[in-house]
PDB file of N, CA and C in Angstrom:
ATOM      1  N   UNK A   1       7.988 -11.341  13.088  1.00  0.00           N
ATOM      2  CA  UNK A   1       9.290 -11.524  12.469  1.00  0.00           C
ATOM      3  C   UNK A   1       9.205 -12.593  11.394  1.00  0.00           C
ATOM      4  N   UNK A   2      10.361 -12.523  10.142  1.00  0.00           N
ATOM      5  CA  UNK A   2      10.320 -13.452   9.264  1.00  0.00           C
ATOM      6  C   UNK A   2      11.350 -13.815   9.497  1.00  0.00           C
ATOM      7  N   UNK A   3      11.982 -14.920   8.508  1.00  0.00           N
ATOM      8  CA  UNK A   3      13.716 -15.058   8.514  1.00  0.00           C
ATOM      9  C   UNK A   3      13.372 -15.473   6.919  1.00  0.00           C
ATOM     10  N   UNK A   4      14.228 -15.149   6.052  1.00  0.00           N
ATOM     11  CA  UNK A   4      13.908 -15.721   5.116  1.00  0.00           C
ATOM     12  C   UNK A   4      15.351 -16.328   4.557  1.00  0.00           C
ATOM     13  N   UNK A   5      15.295 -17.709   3.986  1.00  0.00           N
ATOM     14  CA  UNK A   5      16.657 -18.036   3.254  1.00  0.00           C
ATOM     15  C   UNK A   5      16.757 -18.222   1.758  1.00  0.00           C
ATOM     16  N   UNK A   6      18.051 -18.376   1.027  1.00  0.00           N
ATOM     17  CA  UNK A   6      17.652 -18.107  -0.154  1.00  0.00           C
ATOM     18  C   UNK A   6      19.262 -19.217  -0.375  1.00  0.00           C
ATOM     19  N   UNK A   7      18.478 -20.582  -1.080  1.00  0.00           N
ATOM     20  CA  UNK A   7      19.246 -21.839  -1.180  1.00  0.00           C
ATOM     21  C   UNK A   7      19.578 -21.938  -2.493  1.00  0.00           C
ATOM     22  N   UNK A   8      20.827 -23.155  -1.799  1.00  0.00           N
ATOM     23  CA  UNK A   8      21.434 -23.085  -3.664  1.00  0.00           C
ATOM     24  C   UNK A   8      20.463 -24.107  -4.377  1.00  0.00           C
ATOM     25  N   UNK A   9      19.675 -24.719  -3.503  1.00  0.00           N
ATOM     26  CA  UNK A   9      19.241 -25.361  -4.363  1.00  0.00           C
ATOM     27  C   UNK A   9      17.437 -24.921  -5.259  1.00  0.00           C
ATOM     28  N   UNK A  10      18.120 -23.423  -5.470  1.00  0.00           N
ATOM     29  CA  UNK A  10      16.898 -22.815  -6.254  1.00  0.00           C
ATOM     30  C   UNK A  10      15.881 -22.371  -5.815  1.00  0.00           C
ATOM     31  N   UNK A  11      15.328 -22.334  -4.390  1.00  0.00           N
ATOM     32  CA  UNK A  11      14.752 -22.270  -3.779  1.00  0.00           C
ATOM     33  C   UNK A  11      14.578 -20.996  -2.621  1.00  0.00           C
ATOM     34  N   UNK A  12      13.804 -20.559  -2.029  1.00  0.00           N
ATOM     35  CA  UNK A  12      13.363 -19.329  -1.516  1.00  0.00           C
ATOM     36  C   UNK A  12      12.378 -20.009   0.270  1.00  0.00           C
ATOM     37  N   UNK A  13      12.938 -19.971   1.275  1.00  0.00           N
ATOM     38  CA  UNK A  13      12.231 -20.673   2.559  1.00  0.00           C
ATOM     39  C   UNK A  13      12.178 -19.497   3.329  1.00  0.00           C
ATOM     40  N   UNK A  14      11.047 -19.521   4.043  1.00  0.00           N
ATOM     41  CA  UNK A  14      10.981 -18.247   4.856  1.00  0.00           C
ATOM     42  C   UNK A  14      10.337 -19.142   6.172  1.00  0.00           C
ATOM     43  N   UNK A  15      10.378 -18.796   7.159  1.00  0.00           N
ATOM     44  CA  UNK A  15      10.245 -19.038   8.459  1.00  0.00           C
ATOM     45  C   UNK A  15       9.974 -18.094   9.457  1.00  0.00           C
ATOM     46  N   UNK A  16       8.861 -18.328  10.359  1.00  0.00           N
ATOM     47  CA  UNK A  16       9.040 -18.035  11.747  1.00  0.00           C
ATOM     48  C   UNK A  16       9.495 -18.324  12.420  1.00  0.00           C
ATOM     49  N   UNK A  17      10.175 -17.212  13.328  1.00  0.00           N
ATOM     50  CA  UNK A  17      11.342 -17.801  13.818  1.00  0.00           C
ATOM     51  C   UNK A  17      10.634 -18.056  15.154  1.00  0.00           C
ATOM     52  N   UNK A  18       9.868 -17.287  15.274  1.00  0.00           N
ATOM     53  CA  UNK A  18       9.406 -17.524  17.003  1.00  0.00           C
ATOM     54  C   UNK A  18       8.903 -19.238  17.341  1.00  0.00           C
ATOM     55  N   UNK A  19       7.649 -19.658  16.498  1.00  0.00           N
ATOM     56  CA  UNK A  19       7.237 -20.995  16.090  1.00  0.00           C
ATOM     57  C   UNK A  19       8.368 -22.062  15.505  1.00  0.00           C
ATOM     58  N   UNK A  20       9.772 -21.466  15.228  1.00  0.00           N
ATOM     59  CA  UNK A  20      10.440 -21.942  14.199  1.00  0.00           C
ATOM     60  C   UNK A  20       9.739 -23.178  13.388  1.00  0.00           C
ATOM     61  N   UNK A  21       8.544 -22.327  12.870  1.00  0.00           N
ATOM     62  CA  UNK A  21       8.352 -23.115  11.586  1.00  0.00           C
ATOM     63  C   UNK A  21       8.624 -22.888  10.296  1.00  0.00           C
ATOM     64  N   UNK A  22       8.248 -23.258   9.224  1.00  0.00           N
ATOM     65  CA  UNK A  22       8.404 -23.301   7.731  1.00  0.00           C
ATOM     66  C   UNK A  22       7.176 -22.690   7.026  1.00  0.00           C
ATOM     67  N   UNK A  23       7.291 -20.885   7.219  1.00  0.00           N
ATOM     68  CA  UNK A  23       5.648 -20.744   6.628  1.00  0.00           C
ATOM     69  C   UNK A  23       5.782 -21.095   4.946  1.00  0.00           C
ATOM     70  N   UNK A  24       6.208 -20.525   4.454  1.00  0.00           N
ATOM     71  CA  UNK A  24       6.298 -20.540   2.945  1.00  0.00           C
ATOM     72  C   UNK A  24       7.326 -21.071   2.251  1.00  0.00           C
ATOM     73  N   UNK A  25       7.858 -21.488   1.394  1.00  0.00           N
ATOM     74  CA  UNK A  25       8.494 -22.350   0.414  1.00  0.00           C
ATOM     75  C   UNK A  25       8.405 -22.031  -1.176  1.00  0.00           C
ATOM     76  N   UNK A  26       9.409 -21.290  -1.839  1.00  0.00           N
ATOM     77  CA  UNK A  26       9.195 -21.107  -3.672  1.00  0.00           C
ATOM     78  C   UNK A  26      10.108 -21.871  -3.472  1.00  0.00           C
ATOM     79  N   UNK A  27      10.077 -22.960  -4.697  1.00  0.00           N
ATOM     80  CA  UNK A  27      10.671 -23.958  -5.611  1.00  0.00           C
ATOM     81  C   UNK A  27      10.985 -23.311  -6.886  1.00  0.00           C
ATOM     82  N   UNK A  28      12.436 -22.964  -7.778  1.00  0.00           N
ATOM     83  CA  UNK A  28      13.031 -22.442  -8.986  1.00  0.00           C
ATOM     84  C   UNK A  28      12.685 -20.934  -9.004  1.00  0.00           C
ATOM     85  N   UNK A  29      13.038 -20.080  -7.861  1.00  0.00           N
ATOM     86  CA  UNK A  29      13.362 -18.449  -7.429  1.00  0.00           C
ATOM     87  C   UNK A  29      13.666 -18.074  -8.146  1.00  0.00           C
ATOM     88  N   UNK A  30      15.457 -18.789  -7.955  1.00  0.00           N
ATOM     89  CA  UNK A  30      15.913 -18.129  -8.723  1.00  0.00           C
ATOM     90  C   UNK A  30      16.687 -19.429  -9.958  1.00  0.00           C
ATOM     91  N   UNK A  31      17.526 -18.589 -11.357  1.00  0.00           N
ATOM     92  CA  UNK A  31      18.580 -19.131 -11.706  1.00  0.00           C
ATOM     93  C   UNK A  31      20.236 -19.499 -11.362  1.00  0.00           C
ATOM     94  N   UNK A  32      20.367 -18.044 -10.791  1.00  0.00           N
ATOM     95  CA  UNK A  32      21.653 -18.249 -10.594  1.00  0.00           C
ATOM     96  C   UNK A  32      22.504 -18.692  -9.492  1.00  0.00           C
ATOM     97  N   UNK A  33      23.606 -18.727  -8.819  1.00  0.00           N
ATOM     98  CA  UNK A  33      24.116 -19.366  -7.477  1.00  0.00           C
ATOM     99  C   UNK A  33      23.833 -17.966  -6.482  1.00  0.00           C
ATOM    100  N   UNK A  34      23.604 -17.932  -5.067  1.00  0.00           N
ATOM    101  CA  UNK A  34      23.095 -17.193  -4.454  1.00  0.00           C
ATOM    102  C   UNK A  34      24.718 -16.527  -3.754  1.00  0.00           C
ATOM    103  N   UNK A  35      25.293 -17.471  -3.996  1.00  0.00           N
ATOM    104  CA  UNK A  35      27.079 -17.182  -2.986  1.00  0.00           C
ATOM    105  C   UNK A  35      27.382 -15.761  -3.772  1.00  0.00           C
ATOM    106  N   UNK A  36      28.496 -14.807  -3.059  1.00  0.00           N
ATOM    107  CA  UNK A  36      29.304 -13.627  -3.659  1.00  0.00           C
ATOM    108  C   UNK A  36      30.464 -14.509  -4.326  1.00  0.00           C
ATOM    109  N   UNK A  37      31.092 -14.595  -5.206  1.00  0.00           N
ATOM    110  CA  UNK A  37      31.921 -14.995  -5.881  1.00  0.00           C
ATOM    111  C   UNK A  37      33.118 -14.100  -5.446  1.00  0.00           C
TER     112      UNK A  37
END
């Protein structure tokens, strides 16, 4: 399993959830705000 999150602060974190660790980490993903307006 993954979990992956997708932050406002530009950023892309994905995790195991079983270990709940922090496998991977992108820094500036994306540009825009991730919320539905």
């Amino acid at each position: 399993s993954l979990l992956v999150a997708v932050c406002e602060k530009k950023s892309i974190l994905m995790f195991d959830p079983l270990c709940r660790r922090l496998v991977h980490a992108v820094d500036n993903a994306h540009r825009d705000c991730v919320n539905c307006a």
